[in-house]
N, C-alpha and C. Protein backbone atom coordinates (compact mmCIF):
# COMPACT_ATOMS: atom_id res chain seq x y z
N UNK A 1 79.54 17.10 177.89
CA UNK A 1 78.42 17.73 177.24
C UNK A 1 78.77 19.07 176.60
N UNK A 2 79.54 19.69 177.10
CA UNK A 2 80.21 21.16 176.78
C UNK A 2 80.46 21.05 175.01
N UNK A 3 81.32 19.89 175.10
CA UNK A 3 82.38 19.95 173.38
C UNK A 3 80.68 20.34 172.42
N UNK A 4 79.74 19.26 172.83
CA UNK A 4 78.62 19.24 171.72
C UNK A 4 77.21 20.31 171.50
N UNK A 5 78.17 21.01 172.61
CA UNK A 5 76.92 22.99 172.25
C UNK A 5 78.19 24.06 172.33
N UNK A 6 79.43 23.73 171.54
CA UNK A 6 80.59 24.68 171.35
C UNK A 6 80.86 24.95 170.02
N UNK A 7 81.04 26.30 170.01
CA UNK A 7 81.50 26.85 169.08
C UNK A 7 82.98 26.29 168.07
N UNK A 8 83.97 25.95 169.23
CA UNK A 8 84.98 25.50 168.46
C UNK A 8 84.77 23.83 167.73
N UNK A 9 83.98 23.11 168.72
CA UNK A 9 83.70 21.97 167.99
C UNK A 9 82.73 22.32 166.94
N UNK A 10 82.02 23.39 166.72
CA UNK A 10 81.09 23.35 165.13
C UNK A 10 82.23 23.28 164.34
N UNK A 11 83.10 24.42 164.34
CA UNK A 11 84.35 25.21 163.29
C UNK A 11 85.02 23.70 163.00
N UNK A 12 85.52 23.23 164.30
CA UNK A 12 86.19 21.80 163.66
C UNK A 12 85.65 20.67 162.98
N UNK A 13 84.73 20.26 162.94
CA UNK A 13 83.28 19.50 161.75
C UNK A 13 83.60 20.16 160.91
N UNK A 14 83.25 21.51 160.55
CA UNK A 14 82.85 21.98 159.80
C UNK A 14 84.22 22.39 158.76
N UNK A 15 84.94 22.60 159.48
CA UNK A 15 86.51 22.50 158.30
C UNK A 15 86.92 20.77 157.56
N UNK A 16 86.44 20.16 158.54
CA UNK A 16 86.84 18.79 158.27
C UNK A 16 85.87 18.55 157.18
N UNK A 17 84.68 18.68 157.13
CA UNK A 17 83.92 18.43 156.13
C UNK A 17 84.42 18.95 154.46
N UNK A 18 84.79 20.54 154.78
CA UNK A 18 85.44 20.93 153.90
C UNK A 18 86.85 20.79 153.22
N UNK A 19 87.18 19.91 153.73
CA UNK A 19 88.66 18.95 153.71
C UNK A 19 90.14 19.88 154.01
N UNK A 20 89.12 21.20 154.77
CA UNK A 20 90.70 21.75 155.50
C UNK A 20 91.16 21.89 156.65
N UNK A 21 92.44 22.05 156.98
CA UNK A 21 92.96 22.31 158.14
C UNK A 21 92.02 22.63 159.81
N UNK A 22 91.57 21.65 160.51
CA UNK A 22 90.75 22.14 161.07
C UNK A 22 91.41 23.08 161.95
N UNK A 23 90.42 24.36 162.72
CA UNK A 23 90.70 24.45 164.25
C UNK A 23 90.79 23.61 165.20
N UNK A 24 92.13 23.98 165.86
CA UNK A 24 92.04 23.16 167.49
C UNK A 24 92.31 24.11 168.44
N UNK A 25 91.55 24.74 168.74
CA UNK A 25 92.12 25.36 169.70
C UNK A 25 92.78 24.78 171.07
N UNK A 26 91.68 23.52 171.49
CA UNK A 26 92.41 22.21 172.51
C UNK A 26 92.30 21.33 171.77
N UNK A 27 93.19 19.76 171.83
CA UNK A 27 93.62 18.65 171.73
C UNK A 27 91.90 18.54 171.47
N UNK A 28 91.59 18.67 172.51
CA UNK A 28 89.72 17.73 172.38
C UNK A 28 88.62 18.32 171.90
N UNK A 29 89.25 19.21 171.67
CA UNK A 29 88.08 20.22 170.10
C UNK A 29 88.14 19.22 168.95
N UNK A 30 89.32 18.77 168.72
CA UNK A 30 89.35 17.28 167.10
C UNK A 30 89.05 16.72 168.08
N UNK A 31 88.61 15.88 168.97
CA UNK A 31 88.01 14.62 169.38
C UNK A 31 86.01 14.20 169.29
N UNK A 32 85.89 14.31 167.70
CA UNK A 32 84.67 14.02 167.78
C UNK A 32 83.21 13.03 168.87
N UNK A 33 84.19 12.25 168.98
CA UNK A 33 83.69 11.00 169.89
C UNK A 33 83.20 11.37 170.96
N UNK A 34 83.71 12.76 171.79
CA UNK A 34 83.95 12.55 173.23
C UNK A 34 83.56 14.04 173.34
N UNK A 35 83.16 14.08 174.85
CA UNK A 35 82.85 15.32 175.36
C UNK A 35 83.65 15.86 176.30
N UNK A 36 83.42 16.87 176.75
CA UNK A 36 84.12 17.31 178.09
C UNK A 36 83.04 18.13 179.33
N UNK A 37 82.97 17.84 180.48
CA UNK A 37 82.30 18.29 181.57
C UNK A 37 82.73 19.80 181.62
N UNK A 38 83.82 20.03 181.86
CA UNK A 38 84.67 21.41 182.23
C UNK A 38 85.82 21.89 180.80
N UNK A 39 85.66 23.14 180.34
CA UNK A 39 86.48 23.61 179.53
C UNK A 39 86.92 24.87 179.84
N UNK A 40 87.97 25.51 179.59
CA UNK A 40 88.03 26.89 179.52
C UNK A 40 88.24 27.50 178.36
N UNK A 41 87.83 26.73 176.97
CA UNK A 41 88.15 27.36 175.64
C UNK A 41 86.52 27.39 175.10
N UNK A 42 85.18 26.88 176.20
CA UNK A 42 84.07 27.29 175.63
C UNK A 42 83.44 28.13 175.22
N UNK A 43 82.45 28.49 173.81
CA UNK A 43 81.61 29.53 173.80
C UNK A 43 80.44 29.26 173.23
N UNK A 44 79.84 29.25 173.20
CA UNK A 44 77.87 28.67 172.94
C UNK A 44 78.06 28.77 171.00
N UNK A 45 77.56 27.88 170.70
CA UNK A 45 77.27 27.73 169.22
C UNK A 45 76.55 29.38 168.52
N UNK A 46 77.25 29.38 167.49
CA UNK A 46 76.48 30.99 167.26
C UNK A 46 75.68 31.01 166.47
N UNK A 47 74.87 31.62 166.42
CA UNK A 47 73.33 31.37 165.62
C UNK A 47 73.42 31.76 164.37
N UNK A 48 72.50 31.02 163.62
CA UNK A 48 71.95 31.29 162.12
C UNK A 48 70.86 32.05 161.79
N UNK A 49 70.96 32.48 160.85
CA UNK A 49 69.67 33.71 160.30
C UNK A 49 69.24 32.51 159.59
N UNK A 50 67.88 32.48 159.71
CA UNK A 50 67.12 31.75 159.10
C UNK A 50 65.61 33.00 158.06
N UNK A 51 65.38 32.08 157.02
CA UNK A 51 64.29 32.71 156.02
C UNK A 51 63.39 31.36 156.08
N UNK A 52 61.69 32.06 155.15
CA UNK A 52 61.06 30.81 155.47
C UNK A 52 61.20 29.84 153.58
N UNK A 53 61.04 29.13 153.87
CA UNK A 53 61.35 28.37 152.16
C UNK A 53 60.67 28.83 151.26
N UNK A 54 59.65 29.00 151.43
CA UNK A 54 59.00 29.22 150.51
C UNK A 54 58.48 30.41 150.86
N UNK A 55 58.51 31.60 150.11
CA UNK A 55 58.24 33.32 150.51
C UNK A 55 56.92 33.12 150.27
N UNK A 56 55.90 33.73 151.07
CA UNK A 56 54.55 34.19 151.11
C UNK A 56 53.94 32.97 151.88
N UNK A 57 54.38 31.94 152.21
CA UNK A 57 54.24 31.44 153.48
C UNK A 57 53.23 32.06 154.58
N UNK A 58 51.84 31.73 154.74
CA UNK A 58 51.42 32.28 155.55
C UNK A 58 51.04 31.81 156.54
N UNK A 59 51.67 30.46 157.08
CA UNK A 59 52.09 30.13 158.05
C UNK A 59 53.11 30.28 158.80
N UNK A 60 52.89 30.40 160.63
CA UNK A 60 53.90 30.52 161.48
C UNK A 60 54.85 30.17 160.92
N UNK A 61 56.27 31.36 161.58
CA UNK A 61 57.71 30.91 161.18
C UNK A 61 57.79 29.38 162.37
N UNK A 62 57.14 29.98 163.76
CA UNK A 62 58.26 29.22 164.54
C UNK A 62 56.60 28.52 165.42
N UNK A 63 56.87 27.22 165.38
CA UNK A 63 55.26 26.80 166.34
C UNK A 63 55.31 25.49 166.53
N UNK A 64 54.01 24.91 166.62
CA UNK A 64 54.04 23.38 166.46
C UNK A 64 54.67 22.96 164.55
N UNK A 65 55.11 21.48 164.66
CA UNK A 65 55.60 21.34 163.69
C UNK A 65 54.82 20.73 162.61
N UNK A 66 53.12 20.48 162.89
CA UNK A 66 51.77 20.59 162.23
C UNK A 66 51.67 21.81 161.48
N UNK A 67 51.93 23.27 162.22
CA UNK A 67 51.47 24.08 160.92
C UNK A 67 52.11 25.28 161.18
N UNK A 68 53.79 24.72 161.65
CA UNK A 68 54.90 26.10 160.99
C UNK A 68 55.83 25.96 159.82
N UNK A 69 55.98 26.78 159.34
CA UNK A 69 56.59 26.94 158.13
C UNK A 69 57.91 26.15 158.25
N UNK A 70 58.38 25.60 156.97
CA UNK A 70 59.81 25.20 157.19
C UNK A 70 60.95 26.23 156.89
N UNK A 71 61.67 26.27 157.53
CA UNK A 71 63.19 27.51 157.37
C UNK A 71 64.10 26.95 156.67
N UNK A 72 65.17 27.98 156.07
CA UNK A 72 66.00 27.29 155.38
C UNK A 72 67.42 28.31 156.07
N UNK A 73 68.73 27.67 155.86
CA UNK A 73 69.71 28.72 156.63
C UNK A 73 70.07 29.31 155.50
N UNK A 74 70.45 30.70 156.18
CA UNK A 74 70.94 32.06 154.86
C UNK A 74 72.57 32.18 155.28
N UNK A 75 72.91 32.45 156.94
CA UNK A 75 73.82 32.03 156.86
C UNK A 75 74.16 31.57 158.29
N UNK A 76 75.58 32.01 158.82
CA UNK A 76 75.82 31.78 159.84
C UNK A 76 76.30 33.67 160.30
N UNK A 77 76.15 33.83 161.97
CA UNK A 77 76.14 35.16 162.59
C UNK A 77 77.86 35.16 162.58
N UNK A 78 78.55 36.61 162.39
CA UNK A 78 79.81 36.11 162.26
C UNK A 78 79.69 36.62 164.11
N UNK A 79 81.34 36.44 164.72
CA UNK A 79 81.63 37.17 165.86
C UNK A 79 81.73 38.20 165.79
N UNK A 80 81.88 39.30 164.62
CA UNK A 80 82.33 40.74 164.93
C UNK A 80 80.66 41.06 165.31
N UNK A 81 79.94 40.44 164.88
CA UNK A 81 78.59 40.97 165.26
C UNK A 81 77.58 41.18 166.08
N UNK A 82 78.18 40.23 167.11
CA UNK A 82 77.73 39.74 168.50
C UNK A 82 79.07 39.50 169.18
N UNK A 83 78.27 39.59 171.02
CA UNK A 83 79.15 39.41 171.76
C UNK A 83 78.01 38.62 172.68
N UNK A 84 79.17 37.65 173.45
CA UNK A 84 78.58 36.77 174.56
C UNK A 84 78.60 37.47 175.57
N UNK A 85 77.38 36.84 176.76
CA UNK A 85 76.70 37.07 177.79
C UNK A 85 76.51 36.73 178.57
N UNK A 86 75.73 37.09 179.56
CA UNK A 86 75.13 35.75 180.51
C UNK A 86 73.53 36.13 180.12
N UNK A 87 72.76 35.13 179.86
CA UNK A 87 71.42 35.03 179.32
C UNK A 87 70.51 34.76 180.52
N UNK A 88 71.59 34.33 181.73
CA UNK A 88 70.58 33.64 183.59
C UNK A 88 72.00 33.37 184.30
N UNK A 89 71.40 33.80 185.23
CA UNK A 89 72.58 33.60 186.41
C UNK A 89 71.66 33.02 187.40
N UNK A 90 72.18 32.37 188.59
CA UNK A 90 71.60 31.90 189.73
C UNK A 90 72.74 30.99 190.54
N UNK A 91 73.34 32.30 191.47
CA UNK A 91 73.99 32.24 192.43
C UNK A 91 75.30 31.68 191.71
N UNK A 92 76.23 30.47 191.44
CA UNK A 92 77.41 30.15 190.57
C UNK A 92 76.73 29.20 189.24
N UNK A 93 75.41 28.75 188.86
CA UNK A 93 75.43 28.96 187.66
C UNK A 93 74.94 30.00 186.54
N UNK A 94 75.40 29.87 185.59
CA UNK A 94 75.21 30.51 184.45
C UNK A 94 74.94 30.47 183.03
N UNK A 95 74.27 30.74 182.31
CA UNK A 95 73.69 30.50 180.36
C UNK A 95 74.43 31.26 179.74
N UNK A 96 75.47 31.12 178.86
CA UNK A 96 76.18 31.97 178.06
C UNK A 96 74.96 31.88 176.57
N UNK A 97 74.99 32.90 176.48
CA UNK A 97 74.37 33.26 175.08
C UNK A 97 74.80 34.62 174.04
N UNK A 98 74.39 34.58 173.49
CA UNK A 98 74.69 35.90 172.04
C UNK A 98 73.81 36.98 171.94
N UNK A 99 74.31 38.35 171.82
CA UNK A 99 73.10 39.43 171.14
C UNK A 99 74.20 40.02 170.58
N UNK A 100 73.61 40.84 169.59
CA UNK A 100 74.32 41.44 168.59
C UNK A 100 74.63 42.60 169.71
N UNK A 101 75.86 43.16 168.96
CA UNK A 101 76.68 44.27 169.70
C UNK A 101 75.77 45.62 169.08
N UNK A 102 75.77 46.31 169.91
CA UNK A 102 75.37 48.05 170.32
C UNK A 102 75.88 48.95 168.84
């Protein structure tokens, strides 16, 4: 489950799409097919800035999907801009997540 909420598996799609050289950081970062339980090269997918499609929208950005606005992506968050976390702890597990750096 890990490979398919990781950062290095977005980068590797996402070069491949673009027909270059992907990242591997492990062998099973290119293994689209397959997941992994345990990694030590994980880091949580990094978020997108989103806008709403259509400006003056005066419906909810974010709600039921009856009557919120649709988003469109502007871009992607780089790493110099954020640093990972723990978002919940409880006792040995843990939520890695993102906030922008200080």
């Amino acid at each position: 489950m890990l490979c398919f909420r990781c950062e290095h598996r977005a980068a590797f799609l996402q070069a491949e799409l673009e027909g270059i050289h992907p990242p591997r950081p492990r062998n099973e970062c290119g293994e689209p097919l397959t997941s992994k339980v345990s990694c030590y090269m994980f880091i949580p997918c990094l978020p997108i800035i989103t806008a709403p499609e259509c400006k003056g929208d005066k419906r909810p950005r974010f709600g039921p999907s009856f009557i919120a606005s649709r988003e469109q992506a502007v871009r992607l968050m780089s790493r110099e801009e954020l640093e990972c976390y723990a978002i919940f702890t409880d006792r040995d597990e843990v939520a890695l997540g993102w906030r922008t750096k200080p």
